[in-house]
N, C-alpha and C. Protein backbone atom coordinates (compact mmCIF):
# COMPACT_ATOMS: atom_id res chain seq x y z
N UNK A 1 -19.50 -16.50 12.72
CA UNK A 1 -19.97 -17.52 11.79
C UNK A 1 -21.43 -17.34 11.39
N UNK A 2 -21.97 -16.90 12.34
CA UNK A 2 -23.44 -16.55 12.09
C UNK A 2 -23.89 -15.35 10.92
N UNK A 3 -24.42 -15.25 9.69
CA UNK A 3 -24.77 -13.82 8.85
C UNK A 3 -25.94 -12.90 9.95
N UNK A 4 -26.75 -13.35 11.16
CA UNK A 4 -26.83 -12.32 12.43
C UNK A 4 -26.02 -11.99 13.46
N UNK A 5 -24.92 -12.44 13.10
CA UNK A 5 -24.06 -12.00 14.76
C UNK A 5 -23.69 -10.63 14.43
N UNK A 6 -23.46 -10.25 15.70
CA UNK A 6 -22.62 -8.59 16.13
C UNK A 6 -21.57 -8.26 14.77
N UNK A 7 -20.61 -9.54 14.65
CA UNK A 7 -19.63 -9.20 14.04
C UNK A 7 -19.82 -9.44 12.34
N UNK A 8 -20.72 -10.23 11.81
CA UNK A 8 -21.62 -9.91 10.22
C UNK A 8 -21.85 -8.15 10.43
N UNK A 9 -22.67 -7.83 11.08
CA UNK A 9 -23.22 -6.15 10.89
C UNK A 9 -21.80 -5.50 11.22
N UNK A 10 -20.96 -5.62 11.50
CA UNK A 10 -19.60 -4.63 12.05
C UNK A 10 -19.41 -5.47 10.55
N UNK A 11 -19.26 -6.27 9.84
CA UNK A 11 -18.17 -6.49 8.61
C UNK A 11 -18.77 -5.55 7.77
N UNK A 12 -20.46 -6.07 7.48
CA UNK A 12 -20.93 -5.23 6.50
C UNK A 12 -21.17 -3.42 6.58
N UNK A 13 -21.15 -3.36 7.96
CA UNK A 13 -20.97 -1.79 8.12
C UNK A 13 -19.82 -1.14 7.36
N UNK A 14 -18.70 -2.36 7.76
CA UNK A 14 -17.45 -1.71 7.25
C UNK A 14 -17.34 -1.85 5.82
N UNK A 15 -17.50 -2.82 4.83
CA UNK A 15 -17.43 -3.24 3.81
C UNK A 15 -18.20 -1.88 2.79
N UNK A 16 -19.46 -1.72 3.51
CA UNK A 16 -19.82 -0.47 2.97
C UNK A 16 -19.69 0.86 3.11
N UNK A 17 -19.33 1.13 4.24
CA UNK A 17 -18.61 2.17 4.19
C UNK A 17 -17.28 2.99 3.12
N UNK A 18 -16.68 1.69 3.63
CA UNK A 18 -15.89 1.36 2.50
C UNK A 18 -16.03 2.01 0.82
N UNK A 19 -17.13 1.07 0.55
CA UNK A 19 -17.58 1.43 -0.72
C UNK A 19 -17.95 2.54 -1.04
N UNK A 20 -18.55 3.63 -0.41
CA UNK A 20 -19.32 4.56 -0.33
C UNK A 20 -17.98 5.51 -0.37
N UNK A 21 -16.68 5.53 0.14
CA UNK A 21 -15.61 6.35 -0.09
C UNK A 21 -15.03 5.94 -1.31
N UNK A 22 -15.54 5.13 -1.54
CA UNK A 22 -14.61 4.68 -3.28
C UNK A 22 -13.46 3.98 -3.53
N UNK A 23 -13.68 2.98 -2.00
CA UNK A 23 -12.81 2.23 -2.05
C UNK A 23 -12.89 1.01 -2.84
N UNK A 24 -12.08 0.48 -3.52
CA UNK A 24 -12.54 -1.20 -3.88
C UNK A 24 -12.08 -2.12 -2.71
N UNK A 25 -13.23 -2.89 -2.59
CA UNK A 25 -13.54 -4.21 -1.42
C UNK A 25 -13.46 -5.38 -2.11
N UNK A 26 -12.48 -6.08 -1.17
CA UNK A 26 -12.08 -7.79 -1.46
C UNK A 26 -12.61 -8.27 -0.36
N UNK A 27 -14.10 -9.09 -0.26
CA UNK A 27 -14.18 -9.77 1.45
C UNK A 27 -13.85 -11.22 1.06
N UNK A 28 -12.98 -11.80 2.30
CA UNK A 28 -12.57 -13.45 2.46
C UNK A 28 -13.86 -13.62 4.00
N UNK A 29 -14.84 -14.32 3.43
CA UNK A 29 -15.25 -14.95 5.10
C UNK A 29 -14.68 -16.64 4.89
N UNK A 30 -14.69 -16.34 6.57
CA UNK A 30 -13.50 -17.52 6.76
C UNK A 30 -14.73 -18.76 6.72
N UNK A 31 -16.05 -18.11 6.93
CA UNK A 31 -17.09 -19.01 6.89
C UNK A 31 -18.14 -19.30 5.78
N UNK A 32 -17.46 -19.30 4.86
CA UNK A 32 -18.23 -18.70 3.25
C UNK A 32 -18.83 -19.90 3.22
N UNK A 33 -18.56 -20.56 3.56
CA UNK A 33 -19.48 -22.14 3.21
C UNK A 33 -20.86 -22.33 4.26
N UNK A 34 -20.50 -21.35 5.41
CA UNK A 34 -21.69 -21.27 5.84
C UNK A 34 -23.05 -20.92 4.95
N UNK A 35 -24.20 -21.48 5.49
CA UNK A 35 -25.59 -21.36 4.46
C UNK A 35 -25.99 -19.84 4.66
N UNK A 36 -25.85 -18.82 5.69
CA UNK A 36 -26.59 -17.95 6.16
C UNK A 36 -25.58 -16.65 5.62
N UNK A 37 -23.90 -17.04 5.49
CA UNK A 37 -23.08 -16.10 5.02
C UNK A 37 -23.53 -16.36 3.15
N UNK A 38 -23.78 -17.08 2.59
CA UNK A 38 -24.14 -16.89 1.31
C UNK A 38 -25.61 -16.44 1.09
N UNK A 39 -26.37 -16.78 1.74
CA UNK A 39 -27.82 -16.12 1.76
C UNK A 39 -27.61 -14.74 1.74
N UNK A 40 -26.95 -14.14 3.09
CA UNK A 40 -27.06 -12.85 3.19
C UNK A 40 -26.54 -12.09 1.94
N UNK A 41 -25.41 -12.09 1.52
CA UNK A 41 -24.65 -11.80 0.31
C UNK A 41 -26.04 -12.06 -0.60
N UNK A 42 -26.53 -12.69 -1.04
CA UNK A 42 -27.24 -13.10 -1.99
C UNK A 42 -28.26 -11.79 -1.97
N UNK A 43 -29.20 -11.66 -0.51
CA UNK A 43 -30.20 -10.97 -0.41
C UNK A 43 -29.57 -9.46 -0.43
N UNK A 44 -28.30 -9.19 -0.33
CA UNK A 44 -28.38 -7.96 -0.68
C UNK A 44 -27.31 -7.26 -1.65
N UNK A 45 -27.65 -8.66 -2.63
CA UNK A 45 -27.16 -8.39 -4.17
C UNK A 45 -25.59 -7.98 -4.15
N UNK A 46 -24.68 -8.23 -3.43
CA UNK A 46 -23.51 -8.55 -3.14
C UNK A 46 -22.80 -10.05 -3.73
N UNK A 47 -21.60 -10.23 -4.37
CA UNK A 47 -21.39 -11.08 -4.11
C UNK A 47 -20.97 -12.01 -3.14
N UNK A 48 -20.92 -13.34 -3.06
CA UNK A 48 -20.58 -14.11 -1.91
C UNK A 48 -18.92 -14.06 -1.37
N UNK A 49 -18.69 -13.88 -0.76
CA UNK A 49 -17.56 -14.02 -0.19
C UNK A 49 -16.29 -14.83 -0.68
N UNK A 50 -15.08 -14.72 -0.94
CA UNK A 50 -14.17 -16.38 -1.41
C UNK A 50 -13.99 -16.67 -0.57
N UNK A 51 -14.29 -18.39 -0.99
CA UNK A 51 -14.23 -19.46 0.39
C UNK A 51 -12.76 -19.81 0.65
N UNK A 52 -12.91 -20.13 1.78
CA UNK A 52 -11.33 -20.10 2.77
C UNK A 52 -11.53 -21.53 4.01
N UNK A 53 -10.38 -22.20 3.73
CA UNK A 53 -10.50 -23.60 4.42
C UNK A 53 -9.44 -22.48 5.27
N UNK A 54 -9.62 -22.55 6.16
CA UNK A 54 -9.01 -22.56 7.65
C UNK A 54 -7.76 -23.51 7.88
N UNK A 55 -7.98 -24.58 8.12
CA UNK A 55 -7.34 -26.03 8.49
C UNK A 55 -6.00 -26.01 7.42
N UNK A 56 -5.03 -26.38 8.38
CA UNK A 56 -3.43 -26.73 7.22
C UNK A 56 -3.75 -27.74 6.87
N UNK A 57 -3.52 -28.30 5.98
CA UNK A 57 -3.25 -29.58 5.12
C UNK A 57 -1.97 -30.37 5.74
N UNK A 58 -2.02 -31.58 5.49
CA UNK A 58 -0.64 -32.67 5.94
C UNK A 58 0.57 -31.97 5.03
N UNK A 59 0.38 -31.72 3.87
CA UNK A 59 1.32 -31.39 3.04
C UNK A 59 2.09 -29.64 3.28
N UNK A 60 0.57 -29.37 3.83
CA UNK A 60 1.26 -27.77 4.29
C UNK A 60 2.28 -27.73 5.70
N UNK A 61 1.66 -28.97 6.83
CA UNK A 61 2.21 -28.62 8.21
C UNK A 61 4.00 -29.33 7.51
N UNK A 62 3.89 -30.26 6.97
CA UNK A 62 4.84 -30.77 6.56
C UNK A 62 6.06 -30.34 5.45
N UNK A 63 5.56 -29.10 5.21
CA UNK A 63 6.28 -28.85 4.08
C UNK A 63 6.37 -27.18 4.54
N UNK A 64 6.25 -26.53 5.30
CA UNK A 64 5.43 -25.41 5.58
C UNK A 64 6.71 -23.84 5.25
N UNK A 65 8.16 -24.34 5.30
CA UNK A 65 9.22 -23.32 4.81
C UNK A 65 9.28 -23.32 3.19
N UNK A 66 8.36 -24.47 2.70
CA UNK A 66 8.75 -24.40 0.97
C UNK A 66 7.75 -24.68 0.42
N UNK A 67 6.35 -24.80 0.79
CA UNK A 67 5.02 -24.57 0.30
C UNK A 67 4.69 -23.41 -0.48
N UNK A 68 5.09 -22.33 -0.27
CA UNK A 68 5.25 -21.04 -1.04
C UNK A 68 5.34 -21.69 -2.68
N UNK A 69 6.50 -22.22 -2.68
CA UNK A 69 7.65 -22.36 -3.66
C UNK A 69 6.61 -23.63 -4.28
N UNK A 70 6.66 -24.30 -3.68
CA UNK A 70 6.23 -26.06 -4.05
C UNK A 70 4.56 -25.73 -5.10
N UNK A 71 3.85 -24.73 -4.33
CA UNK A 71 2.12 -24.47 -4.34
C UNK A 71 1.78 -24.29 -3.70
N UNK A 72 0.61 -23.49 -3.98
CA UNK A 72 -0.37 -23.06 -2.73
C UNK A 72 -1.71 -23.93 -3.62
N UNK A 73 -2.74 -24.04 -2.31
CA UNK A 73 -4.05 -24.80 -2.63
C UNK A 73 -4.85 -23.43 -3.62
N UNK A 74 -5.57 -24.21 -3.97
CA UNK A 74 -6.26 -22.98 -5.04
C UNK A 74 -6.90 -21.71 -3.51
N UNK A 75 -7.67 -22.12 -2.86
CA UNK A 75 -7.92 -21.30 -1.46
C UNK A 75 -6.82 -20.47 -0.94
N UNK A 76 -5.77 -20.97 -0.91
CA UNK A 76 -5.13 -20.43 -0.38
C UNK A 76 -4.04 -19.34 -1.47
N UNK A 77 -4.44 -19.54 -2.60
CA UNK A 77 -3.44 -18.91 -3.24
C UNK A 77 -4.53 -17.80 -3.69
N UNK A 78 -6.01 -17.57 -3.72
CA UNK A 78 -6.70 -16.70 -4.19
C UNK A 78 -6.77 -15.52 -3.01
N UNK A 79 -6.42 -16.20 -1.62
CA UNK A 79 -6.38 -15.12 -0.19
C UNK A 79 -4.77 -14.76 -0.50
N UNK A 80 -4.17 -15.33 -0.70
CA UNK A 80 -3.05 -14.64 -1.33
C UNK A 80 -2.40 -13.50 -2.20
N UNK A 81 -3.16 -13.73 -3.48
CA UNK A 81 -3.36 -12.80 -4.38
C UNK A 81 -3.99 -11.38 -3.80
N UNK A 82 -4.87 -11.79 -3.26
CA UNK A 82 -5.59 -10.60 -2.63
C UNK A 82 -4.77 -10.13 -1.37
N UNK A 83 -4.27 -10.41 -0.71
CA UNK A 83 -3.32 -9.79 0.08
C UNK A 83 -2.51 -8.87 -0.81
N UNK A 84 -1.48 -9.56 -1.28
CA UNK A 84 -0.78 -9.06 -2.30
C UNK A 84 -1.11 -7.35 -3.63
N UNK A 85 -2.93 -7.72 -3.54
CA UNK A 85 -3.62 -6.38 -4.23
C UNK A 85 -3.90 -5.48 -3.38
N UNK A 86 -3.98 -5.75 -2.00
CA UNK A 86 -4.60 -4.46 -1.17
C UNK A 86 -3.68 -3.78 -0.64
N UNK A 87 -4.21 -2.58 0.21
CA UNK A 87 -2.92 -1.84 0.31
C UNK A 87 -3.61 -1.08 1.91
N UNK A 88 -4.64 -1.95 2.18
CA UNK A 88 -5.27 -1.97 3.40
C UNK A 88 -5.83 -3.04 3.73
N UNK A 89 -5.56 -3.94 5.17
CA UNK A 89 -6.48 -4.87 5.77
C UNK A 89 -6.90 -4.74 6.57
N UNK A 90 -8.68 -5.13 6.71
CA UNK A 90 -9.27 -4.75 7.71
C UNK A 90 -9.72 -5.98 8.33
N UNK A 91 -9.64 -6.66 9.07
CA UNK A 91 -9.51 -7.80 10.11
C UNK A 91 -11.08 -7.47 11.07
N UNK A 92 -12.08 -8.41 10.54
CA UNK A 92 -13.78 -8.55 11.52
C UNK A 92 -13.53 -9.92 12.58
N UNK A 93 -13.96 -9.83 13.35
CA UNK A 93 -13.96 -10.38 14.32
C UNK A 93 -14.09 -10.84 15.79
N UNK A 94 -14.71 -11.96 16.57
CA UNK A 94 -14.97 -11.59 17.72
C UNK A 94 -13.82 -12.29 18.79
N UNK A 95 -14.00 -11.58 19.72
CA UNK A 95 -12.29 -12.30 20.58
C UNK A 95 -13.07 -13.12 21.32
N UNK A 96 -12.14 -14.55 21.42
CA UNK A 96 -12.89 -15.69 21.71
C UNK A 96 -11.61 -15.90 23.12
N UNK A 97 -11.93 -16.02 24.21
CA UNK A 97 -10.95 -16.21 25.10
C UNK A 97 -9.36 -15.40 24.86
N UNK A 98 -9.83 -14.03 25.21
CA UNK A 98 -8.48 -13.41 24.23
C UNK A 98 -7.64 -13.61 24.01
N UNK A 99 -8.34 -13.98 22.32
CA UNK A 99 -7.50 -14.44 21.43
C UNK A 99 -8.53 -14.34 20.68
N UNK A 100 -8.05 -14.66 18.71
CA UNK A 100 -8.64 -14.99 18.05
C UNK A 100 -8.88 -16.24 17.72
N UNK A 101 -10.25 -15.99 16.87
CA UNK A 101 -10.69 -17.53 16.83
C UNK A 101 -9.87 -17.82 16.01
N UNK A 102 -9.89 -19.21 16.34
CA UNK A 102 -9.26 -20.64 15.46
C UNK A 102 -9.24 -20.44 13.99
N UNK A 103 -10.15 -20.29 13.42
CA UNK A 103 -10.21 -20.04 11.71
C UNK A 103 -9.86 -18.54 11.32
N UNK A 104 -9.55 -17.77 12.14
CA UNK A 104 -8.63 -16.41 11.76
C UNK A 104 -7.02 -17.15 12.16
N UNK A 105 -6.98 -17.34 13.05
CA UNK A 105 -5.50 -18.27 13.29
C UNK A 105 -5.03 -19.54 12.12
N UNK A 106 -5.46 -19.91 11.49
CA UNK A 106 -5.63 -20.92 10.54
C UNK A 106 -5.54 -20.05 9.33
N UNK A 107 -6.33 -19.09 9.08
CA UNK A 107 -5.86 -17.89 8.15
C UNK A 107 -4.52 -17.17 7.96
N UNK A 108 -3.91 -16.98 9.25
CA UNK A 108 -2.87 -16.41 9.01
C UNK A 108 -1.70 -17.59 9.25
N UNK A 109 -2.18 -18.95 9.61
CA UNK A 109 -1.01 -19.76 9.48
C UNK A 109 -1.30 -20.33 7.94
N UNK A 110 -1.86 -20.36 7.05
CA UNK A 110 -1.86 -20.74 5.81
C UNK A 110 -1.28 -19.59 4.76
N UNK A 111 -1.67 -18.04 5.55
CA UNK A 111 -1.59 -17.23 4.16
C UNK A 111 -0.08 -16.34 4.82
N UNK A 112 0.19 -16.26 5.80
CA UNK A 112 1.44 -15.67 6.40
C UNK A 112 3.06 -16.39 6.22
N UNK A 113 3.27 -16.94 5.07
CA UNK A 113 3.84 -18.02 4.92
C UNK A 113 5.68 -17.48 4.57
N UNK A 114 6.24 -17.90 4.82
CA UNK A 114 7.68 -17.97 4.13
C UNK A 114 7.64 -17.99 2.74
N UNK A 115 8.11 -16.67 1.93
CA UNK A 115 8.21 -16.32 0.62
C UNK A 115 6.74 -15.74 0.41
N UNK A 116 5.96 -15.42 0.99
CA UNK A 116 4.59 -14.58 0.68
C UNK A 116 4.89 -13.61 1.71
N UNK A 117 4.74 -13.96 2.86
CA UNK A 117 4.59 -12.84 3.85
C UNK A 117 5.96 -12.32 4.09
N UNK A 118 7.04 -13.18 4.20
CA UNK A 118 8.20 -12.61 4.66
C UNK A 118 9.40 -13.71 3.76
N UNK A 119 10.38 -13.69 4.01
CA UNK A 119 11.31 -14.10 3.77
C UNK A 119 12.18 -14.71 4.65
N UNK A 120 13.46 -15.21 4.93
CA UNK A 120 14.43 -15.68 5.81
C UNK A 120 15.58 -15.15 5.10
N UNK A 121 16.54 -14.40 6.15
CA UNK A 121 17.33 -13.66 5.51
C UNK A 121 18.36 -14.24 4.79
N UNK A 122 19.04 -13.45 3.30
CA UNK A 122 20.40 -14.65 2.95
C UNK A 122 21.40 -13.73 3.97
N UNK A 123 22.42 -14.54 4.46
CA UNK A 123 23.67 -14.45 4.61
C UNK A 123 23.96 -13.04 4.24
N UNK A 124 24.32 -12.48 3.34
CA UNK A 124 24.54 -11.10 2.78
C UNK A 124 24.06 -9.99 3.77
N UNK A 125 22.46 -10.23 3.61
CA UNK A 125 21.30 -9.19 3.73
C UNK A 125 20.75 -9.67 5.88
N UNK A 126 21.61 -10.32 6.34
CA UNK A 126 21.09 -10.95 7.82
C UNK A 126 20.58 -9.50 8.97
N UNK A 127 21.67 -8.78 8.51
CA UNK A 127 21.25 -7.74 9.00
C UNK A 127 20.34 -6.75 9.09
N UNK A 128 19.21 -6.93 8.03
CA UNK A 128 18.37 -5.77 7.28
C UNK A 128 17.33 -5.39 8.43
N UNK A 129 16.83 -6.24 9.22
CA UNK A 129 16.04 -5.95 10.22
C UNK A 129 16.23 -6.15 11.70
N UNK A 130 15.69 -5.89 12.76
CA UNK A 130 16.08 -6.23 13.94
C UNK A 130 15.73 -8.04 14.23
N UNK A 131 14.82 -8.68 13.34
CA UNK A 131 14.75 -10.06 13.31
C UNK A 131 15.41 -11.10 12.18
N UNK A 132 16.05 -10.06 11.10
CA UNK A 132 16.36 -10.51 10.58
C UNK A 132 15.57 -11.06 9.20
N UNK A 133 14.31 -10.98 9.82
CA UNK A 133 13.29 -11.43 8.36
C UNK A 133 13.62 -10.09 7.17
N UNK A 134 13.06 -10.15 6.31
CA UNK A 134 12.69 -9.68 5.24
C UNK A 134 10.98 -9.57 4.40
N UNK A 135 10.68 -8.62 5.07
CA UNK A 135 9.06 -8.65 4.57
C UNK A 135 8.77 -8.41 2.95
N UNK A 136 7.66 -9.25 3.27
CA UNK A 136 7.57 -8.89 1.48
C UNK A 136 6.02 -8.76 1.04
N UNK A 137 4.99 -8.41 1.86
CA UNK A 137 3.70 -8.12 1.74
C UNK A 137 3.76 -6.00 1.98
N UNK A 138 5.15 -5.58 1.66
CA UNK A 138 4.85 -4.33 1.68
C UNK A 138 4.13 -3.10 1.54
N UNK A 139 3.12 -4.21 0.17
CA UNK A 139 1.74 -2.89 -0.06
C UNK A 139 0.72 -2.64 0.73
N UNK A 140 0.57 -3.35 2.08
CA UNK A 140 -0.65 -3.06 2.53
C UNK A 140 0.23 -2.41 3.93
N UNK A 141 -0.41 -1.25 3.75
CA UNK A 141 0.17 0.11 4.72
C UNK A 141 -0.91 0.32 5.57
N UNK A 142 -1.93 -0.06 6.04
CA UNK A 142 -2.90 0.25 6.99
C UNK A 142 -3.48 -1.12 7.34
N UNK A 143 -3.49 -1.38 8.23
CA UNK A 143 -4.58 -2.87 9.01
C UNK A 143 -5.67 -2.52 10.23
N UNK A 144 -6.56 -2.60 9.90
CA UNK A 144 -7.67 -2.37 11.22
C UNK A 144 -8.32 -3.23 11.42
């Protein structure tokens, strides 16, 4: 959360690196509303990060197999999109009681959703995998 912690310099190491091979970079900080994650961006002529609420909504925990379908929050449908464009994710972060923190967990329970990330199998097709899901975020072939 901090733009000095360990894990800011491991994002931006990577982010530029990145760039420097000619990759195009999409960064989501989960803490964009922080004052020190938009400063930094600012001071080194980067743009700021898209902001990302963490936290499900009443309507999301409550609705959460047909939210896909129903809407996504504008936040949540722009980390979406961008899933959907990359074809690599690279995951910054520090392990908090191993595990990840809370607002990476909140990330992937908002954007990992039924009809974005995967599917539930029909009847027909039950068999296609050993769980039975049906993935559907297929373009991103590398995660680090």
């Amino acid at each position: 959360p901090c733009a000095t912690s360990h894990s800011a310099a491991v994002a931006s190491a990577v982010r530029d690196g990145l760039k420097k091979q000619g990759n195009q970079v999409q960064c989501i900080s989960l803490y964009a509303n922080s004052l020190g994650v938009v400063e930094d961006a600012t001071v080194r002529g980067i743009p700021a990060p898209t902001e990302f609420h963490p936290a499900l909504t009443d309507h999301e925990r409550t609705h959460y197999y047909d939210v896909a379908k129903s809407g996504l929050a504008p936040d949540v449908e722009k980390a979406v999109n961008l899933l959907r464009w990359c074809d690599a994710l690279v995951l910054v972060y520090p392990t908090w009681w191993f595990n990840v923190p809370g607002a990476l967990k909140g990330f992937f329970d908002r954007t990992f959703l039924p009809h974005v990330a995967f599917r539930l199998p029909d009847e027909e097709i039950k068999n296609s995998t050993d769980t039975g899901l049906v993935p559907m975020l297929t373009n991103i072939k590398k995660i680090g």
